[in-house]
PDB file of N, CA and C in Angstrom:
ATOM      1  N   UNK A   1      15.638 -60.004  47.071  1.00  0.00           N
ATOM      2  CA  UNK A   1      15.411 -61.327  46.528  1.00  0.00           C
ATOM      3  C   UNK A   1      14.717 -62.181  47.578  1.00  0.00           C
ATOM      4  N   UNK A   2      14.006 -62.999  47.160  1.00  0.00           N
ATOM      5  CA  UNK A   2      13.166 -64.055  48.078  1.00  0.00           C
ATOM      6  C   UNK A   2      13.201 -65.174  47.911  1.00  0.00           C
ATOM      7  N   UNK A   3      13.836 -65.881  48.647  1.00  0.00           N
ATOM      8  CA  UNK A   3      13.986 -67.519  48.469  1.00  0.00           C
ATOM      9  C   UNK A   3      13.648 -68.250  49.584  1.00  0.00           C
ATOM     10  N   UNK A   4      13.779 -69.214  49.583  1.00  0.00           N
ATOM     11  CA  UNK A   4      14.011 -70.493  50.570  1.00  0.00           C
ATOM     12  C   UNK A   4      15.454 -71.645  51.210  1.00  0.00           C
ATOM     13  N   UNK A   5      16.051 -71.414  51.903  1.00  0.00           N
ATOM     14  CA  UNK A   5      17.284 -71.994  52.404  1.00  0.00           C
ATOM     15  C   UNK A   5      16.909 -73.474  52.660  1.00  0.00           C
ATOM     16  N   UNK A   6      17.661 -74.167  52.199  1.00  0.00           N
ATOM     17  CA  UNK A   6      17.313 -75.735  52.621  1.00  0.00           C
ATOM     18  C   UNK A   6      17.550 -76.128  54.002  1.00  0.00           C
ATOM     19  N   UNK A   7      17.457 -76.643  54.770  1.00  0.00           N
ATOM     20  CA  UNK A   7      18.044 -77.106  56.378  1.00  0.00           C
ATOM     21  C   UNK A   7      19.140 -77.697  56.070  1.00  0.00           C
ATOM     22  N   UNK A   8      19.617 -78.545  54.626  1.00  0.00           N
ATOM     23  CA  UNK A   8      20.880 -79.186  54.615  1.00  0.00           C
ATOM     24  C   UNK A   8      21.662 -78.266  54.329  1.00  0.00           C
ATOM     25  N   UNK A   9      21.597 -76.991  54.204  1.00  0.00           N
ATOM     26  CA  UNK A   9      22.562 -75.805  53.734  1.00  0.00           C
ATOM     27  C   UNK A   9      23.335 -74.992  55.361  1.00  0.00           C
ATOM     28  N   UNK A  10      21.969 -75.337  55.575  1.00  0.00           N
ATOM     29  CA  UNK A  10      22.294 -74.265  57.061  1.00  0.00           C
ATOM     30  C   UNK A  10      23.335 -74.251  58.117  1.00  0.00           C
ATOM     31  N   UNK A  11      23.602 -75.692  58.132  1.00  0.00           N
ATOM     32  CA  UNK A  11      24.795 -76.225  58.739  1.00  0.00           C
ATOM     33  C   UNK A  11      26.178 -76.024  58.348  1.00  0.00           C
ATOM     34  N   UNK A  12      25.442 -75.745  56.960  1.00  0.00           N
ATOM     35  CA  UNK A  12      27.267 -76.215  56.131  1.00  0.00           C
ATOM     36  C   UNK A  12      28.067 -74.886  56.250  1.00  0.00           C
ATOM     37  N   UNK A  13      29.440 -75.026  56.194  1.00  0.00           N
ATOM     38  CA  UNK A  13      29.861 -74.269  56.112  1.00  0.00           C
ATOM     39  C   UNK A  13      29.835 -72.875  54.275  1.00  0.00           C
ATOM     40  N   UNK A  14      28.973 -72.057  54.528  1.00  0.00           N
ATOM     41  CA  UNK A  14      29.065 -71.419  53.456  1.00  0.00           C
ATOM     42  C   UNK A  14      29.566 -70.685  53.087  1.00  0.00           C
ATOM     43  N   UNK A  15      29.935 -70.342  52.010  1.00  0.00           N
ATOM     44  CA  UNK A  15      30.928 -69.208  51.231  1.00  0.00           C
ATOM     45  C   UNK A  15      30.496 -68.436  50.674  1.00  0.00           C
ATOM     46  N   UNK A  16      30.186 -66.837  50.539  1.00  0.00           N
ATOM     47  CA  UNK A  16      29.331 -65.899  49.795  1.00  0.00           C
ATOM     48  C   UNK A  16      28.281 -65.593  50.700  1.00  0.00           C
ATOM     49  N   UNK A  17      27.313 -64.939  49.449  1.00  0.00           N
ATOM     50  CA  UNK A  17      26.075 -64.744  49.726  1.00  0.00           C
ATOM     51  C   UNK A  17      25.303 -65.471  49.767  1.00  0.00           C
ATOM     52  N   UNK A  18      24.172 -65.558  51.038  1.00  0.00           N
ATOM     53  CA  UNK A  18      23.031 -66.743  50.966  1.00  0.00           C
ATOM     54  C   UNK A  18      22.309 -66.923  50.027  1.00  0.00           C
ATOM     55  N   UNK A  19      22.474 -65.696  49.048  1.00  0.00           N
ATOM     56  CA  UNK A  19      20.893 -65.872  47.760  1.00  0.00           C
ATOM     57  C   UNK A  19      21.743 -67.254  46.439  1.00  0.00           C
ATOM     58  N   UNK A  20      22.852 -67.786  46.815  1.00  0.00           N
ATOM     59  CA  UNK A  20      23.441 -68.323  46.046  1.00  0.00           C
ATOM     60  C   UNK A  20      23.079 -69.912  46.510  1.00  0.00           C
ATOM     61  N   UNK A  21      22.509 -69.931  47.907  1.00  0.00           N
ATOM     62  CA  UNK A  21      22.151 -71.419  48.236  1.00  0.00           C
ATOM     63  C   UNK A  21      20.640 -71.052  48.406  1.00  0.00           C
ATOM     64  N   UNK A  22      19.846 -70.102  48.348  1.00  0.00           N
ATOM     65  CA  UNK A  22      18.144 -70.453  47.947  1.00  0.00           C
ATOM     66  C   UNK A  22      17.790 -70.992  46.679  1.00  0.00           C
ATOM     67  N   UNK A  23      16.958 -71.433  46.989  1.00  0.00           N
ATOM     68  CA  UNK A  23      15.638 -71.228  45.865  1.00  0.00           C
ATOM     69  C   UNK A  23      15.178 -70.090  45.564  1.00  0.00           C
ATOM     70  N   UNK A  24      15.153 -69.764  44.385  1.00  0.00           N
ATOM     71  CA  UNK A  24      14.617 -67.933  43.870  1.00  0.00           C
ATOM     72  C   UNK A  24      13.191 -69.220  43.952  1.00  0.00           C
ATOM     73  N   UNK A  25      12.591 -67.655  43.896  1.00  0.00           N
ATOM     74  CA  UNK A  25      10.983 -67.797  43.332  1.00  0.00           C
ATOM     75  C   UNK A  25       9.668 -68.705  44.150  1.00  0.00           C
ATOM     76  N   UNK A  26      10.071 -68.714  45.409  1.00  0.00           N
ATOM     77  CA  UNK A  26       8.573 -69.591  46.295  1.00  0.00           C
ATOM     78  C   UNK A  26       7.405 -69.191  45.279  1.00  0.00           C
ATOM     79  N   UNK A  27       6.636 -70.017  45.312  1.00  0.00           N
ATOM     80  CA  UNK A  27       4.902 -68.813  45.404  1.00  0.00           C
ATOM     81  C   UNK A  27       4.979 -68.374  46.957  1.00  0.00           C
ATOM     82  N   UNK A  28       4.306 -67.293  46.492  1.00  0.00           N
ATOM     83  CA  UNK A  28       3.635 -66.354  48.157  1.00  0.00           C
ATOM     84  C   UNK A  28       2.588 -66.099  47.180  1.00  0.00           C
ATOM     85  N   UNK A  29       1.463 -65.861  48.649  1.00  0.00           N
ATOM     86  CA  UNK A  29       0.055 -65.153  48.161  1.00  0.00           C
ATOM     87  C   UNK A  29      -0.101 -64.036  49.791  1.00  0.00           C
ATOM     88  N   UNK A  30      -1.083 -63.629  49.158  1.00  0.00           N
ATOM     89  CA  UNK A  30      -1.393 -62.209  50.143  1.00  0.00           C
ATOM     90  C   UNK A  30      -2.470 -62.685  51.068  1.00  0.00           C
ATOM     91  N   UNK A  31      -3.210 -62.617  52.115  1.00  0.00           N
ATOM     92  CA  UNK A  31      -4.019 -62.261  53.112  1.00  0.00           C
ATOM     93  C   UNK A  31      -5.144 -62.817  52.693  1.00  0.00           C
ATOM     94  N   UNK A  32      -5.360 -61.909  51.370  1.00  0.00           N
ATOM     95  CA  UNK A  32      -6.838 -61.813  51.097  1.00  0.00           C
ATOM     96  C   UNK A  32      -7.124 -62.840  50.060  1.00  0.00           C
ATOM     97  N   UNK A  33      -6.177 -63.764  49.596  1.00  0.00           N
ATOM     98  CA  UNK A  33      -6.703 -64.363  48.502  1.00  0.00           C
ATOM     99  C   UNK A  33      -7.263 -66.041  49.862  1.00  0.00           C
ATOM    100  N   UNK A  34      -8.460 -65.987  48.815  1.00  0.00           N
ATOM    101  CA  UNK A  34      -9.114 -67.087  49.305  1.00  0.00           C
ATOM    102  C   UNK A  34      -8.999 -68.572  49.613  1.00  0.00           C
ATOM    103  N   UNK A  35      -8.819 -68.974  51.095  1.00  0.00           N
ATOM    104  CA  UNK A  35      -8.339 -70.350  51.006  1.00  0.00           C
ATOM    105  C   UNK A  35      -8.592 -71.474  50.144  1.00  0.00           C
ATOM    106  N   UNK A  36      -9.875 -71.794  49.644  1.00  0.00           N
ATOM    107  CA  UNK A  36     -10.205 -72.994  48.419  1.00  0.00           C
ATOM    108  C   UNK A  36      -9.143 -72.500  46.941  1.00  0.00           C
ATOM    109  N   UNK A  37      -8.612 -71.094  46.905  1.00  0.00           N
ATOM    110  CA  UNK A  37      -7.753 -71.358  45.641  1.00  0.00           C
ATOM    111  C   UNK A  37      -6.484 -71.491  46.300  1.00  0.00           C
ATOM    112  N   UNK A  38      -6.079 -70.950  47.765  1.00  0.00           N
ATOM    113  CA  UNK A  38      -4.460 -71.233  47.484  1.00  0.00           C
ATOM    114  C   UNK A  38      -4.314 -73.104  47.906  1.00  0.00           C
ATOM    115  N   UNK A  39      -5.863 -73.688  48.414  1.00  0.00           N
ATOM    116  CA  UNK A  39      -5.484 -75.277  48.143  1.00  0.00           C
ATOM    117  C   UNK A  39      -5.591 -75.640  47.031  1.00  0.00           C
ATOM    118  N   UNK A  40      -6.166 -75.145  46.391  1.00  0.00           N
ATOM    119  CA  UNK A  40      -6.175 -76.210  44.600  1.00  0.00           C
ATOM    120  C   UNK A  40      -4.466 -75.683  44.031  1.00  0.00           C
ATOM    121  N   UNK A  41      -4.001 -74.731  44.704  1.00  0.00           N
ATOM    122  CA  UNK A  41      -3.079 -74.081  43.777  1.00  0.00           C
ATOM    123  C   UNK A  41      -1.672 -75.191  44.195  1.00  0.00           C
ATOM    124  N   UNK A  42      -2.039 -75.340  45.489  1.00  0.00           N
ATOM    125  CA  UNK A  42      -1.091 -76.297  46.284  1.00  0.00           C
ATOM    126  C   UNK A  42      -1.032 -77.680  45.860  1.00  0.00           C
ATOM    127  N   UNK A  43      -2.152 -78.068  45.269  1.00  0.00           N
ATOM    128  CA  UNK A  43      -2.655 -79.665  45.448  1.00  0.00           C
ATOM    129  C   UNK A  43      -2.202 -79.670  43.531  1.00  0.00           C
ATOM    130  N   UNK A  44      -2.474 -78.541  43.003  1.00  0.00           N
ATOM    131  CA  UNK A  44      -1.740 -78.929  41.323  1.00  0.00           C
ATOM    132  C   UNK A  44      -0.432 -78.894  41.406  1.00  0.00           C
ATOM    133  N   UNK A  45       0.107 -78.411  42.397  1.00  0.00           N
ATOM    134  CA  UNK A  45       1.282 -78.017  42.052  1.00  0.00           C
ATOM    135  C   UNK A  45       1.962 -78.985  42.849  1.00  0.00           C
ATOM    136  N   UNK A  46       1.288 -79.952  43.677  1.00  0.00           N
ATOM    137  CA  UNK A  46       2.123 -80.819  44.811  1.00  0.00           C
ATOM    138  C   UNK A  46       3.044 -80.224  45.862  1.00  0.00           C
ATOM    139  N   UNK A  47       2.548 -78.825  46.169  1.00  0.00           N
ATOM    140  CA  UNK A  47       3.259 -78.083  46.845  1.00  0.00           C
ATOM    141  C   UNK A  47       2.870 -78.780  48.516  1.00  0.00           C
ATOM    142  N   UNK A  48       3.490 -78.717  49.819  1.00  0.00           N
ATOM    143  CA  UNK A  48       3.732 -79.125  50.960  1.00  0.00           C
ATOM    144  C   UNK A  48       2.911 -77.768  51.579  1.00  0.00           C
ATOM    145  N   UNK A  49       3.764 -76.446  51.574  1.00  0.00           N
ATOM    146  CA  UNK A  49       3.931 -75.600  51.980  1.00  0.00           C
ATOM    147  C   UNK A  49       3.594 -74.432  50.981  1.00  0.00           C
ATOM    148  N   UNK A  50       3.467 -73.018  51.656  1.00  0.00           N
ATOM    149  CA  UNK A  50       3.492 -71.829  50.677  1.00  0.00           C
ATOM    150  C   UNK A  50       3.312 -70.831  51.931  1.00  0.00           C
ATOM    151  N   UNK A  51       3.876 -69.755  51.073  1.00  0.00           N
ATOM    152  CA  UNK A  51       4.215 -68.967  51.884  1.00  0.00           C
ATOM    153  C   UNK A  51       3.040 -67.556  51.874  1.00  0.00           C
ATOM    154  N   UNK A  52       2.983 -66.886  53.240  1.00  0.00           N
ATOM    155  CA  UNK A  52       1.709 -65.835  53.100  1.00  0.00           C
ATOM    156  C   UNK A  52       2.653 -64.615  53.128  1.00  0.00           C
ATOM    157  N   UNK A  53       2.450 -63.664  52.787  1.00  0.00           N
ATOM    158  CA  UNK A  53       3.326 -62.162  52.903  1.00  0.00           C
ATOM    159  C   UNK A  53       2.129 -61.312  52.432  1.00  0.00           C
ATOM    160  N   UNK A  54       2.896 -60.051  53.026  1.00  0.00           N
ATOM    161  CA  UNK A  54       2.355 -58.757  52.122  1.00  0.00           C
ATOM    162  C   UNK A  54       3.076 -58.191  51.433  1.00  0.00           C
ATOM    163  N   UNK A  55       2.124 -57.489  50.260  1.00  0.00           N
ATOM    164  CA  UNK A  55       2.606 -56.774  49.347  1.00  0.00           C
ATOM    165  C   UNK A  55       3.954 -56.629  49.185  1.00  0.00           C
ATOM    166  N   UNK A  56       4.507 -56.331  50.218  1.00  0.00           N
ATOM    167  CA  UNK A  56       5.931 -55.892  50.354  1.00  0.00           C
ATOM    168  C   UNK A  56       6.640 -56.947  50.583  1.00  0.00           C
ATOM    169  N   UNK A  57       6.485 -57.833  50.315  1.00  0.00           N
ATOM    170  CA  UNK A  57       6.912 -59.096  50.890  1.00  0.00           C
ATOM    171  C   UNK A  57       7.416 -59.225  51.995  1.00  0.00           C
ATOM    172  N   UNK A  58       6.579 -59.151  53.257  1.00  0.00           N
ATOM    173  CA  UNK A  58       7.355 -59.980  54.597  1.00  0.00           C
ATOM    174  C   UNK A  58       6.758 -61.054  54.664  1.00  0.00           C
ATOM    175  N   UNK A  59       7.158 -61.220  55.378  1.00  0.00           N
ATOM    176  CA  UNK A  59       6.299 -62.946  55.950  1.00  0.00           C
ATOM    177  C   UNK A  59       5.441 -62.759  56.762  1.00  0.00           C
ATOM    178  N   UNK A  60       4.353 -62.970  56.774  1.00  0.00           N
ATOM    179  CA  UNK A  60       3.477 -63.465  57.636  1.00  0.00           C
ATOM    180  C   UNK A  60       3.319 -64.316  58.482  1.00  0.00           C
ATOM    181  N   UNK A  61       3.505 -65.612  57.459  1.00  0.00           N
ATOM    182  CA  UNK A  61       3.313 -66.755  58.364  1.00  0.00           C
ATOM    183  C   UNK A  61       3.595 -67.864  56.819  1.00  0.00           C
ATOM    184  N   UNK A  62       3.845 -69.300  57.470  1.00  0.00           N
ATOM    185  CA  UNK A  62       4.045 -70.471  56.310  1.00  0.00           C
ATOM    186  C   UNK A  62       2.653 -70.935  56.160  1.00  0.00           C
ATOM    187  N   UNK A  63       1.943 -71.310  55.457  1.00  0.00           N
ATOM    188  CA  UNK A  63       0.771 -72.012  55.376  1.00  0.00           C
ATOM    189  C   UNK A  63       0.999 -73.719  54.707  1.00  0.00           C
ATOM    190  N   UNK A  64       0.669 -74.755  55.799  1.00  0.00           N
ATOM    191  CA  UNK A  64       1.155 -76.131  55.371  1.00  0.00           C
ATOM    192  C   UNK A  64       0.065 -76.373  54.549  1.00  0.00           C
ATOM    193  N   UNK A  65      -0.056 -77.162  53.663  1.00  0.00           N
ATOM    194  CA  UNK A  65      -1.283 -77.719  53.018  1.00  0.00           C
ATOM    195  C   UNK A  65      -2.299 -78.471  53.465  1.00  0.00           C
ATOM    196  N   UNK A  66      -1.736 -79.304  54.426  1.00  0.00           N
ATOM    197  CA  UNK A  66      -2.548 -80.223  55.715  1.00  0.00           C
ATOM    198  C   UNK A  66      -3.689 -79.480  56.119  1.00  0.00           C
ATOM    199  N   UNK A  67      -3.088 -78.284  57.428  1.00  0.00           N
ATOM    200  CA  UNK A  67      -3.697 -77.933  57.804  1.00  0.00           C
ATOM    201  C   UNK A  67      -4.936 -76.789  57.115  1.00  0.00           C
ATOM    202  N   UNK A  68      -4.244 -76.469  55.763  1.00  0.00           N
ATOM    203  CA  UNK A  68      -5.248 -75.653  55.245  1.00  0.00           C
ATOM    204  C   UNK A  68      -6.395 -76.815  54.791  1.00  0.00           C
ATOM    205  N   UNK A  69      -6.074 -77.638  54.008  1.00  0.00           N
ATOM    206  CA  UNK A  69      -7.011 -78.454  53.393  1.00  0.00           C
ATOM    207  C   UNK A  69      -7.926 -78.732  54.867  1.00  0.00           C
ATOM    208  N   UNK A  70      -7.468 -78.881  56.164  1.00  0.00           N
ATOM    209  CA  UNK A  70      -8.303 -79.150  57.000  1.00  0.00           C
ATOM    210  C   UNK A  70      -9.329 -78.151  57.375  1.00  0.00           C
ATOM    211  N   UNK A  71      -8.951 -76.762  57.558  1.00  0.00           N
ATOM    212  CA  UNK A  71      -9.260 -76.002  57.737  1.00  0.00           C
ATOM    213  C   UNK A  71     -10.932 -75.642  56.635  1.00  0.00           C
ATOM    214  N   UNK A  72     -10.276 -76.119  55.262  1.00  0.00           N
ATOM    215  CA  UNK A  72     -11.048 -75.929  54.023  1.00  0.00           C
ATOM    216  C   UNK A  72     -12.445 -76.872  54.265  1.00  0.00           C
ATOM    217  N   UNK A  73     -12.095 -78.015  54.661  1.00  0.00           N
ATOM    218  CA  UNK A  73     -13.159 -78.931  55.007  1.00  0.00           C
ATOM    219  C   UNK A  73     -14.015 -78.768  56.299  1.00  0.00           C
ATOM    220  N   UNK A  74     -13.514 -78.349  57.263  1.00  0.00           N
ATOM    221  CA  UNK A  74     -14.332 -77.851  58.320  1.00  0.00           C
ATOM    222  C   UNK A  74     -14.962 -76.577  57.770  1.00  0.00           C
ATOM    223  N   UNK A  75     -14.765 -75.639  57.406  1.00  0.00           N
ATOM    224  CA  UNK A  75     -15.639 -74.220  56.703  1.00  0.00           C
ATOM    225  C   UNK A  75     -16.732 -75.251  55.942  1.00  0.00           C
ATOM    226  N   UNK A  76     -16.371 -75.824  54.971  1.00  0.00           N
ATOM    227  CA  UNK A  76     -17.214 -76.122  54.252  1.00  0.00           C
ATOM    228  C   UNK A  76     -18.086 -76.939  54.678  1.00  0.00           C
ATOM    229  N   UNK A  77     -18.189 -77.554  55.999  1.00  0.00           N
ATOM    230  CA  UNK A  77     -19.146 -78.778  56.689  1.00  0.00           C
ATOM    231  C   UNK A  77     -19.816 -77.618  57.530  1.00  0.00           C
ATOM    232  N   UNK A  78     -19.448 -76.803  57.561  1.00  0.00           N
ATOM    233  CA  UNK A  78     -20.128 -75.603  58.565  1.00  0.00           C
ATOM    234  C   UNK A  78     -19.650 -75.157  59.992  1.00  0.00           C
ATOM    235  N   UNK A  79     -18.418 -75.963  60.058  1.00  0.00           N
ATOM    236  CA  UNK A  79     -17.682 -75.897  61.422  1.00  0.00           C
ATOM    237  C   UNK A  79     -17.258 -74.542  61.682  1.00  0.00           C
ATOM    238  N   UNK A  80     -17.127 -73.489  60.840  1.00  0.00           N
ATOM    239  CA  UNK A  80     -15.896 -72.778  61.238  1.00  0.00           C
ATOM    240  C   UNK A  80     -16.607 -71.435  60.591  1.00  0.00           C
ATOM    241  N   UNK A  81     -16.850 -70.051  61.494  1.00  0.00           N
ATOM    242  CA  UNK A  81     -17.454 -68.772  60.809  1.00  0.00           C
ATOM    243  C   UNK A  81     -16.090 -68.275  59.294  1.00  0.00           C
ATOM    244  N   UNK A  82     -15.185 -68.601  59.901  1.00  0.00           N
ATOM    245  CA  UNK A  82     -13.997 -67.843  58.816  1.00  0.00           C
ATOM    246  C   UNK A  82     -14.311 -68.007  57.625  1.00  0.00           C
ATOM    247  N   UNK A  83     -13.985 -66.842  56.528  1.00  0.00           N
ATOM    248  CA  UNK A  83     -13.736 -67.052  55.534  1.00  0.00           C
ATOM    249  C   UNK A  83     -12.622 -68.421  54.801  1.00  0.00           C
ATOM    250  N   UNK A  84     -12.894 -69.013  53.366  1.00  0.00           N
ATOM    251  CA  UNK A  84     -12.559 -69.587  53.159  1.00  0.00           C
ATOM    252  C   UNK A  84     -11.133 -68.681  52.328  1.00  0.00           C
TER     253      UNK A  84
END
């Protein structure tokens, strides 16, 4: 199962299993999908954050929206060789 733990949980004293204080269901996207869709995907959805994994779901890494949208705008002004 794949969720998200709140920081106000983490402290508390808990009882059970942790999948009972996540969030089921983040979005994750993979590697290869292209930065201009996982920002529109972020910006409809008012998402902060999203998460990168592979296939198999590990984590990669968190991707903030900030910095992607920044990222998105420098590629696109010509700043930056990376793919979008």
């Amino acid at each position: 199962m794949l969720g998200r733990l709140h920081l106000r949980d983490v402290g508390a004293e808990l009882e059970g299993r942790v999948e009972h204080y996540m969030q089921p269901g983040p979005s994750t996207f993979r590697p290869s999908v292209p930065l201009s869709e996982m920002v529109d995907y972020m910006r409809e959805r008012d998402m902060t954050e999203a998460l990168i994994t592979t296939s198999d779901g590990i984590l990669i890494r968190i991707l903030n929206r900030h910095e992607a949208e920044h990222a998105l705008k420098r590629y696109l002004r010509g700043g930056d060789s990376g793919t979008p």
